[in-house]
Protein backbone atom coordinates (compact mmCIF):
# COMPACT_ATOMS: atom_id res chain seq x y z
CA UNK A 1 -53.11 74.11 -16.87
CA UNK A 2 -55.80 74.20 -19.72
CA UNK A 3 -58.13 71.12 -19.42
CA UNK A 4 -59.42 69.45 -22.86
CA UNK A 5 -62.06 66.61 -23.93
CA UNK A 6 -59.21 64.84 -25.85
CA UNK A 7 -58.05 61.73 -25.34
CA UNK A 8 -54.61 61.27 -26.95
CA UNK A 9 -53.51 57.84 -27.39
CA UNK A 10 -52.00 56.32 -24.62
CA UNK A 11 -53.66 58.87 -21.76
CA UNK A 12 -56.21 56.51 -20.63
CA UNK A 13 -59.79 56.94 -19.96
CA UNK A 14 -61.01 60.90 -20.09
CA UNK A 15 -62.17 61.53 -16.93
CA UNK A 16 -66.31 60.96 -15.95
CA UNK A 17 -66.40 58.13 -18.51
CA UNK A 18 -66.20 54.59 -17.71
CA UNK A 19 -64.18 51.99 -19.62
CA UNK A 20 -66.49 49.39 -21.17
CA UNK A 21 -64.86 46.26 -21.95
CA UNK A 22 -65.11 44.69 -24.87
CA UNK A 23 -66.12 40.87 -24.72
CA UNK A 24 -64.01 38.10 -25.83
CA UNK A 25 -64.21 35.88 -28.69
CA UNK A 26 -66.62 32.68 -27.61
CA UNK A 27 -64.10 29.84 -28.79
CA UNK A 28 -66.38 27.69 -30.16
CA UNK A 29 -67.28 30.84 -33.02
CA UNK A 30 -64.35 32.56 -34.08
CA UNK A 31 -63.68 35.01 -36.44
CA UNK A 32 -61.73 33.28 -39.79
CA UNK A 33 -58.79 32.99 -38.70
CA UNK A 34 -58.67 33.00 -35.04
CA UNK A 35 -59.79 29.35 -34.44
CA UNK A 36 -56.44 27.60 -34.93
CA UNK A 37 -54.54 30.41 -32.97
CA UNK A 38 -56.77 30.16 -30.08
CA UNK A 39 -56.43 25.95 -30.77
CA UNK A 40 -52.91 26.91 -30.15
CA UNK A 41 -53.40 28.74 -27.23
CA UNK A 42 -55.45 26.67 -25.40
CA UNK A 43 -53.01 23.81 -26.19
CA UNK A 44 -50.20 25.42 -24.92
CA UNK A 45 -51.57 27.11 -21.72
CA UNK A 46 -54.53 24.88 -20.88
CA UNK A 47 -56.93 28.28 -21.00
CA UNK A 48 -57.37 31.42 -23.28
CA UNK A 49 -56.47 33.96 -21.40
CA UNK A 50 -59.08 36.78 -22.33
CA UNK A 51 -56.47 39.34 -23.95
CA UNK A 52 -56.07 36.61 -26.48
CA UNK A 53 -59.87 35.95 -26.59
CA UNK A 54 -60.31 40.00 -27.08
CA UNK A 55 -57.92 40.10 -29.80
CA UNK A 56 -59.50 37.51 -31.64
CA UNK A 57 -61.82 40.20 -32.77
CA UNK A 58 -58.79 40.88 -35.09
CA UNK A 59 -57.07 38.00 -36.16
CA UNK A 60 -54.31 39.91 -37.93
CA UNK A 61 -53.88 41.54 -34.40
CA UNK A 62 -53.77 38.58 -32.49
CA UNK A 63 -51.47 36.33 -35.12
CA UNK A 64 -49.12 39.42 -34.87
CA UNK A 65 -49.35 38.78 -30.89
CA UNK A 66 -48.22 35.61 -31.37
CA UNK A 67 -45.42 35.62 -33.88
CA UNK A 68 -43.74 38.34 -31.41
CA UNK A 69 -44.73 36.56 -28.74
CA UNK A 70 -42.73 33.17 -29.95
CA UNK A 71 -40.02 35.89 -31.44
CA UNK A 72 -39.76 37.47 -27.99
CA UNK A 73 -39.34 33.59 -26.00
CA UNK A 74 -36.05 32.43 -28.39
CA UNK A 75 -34.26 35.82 -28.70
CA UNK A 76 -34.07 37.27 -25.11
CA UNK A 77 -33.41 36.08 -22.16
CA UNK A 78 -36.21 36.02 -18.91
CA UNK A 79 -35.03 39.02 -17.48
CA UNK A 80 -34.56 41.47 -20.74
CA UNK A 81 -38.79 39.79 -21.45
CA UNK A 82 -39.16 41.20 -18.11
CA UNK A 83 -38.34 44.44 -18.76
CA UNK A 84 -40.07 44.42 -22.20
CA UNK A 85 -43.36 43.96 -20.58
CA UNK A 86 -42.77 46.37 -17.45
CA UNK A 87 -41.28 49.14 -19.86
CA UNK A 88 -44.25 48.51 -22.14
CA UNK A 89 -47.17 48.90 -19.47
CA UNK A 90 -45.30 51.92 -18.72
CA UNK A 91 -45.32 53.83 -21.43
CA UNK A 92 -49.03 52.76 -22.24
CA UNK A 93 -50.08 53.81 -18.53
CA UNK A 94 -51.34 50.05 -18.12
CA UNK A 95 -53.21 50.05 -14.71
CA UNK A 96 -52.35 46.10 -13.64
């Protein structure tokens, strides 16, 4: 099998390199746009979980989150969500 430095999408980290996390959004200074989705968030969950908090970075990214996150709770039922998610951490080789 020939070995190669690239790093398709979806293949994780190459190997000898270490993933460095990028940090979440501090709340209280948001990019524009993110404060009254996060608002939201908090409201709703009583924390921001950091994947929302990370996304902020993006507030395109994370209102997209959202909207198919509230499209995903009224159209399918627990079990087909369930599946969403596992089948999605699947096929992007998620590692939790």
């Amino acid at each position: 099998m020939h070995e190669t430095n690239e790093n398709p999408i979806g293949q994780g980290t190459p190997p000898g390199r270490r993933k460095r996390p990028l940090p979440g959004v501090d709340p209280s200074n948001t990019p524009e746009g993110a404060g009254p989705i996060l608002e939201s968030i908090q409201k709703n969950m009583g924390a921001i979980p950091t994947i929302y908090r990370i996304m902020a970075h993006a507030p395109a990214v994370l209102e997209a989150s959202q909207k198919t996150s509230r499209a995903l709770n009224h159209g399918l039922s627990a079990r087909l969500k369930e599946i969403a998610y596992i089948r999605a951490s699947a096929i992007n080789l998620c590692e939790y």
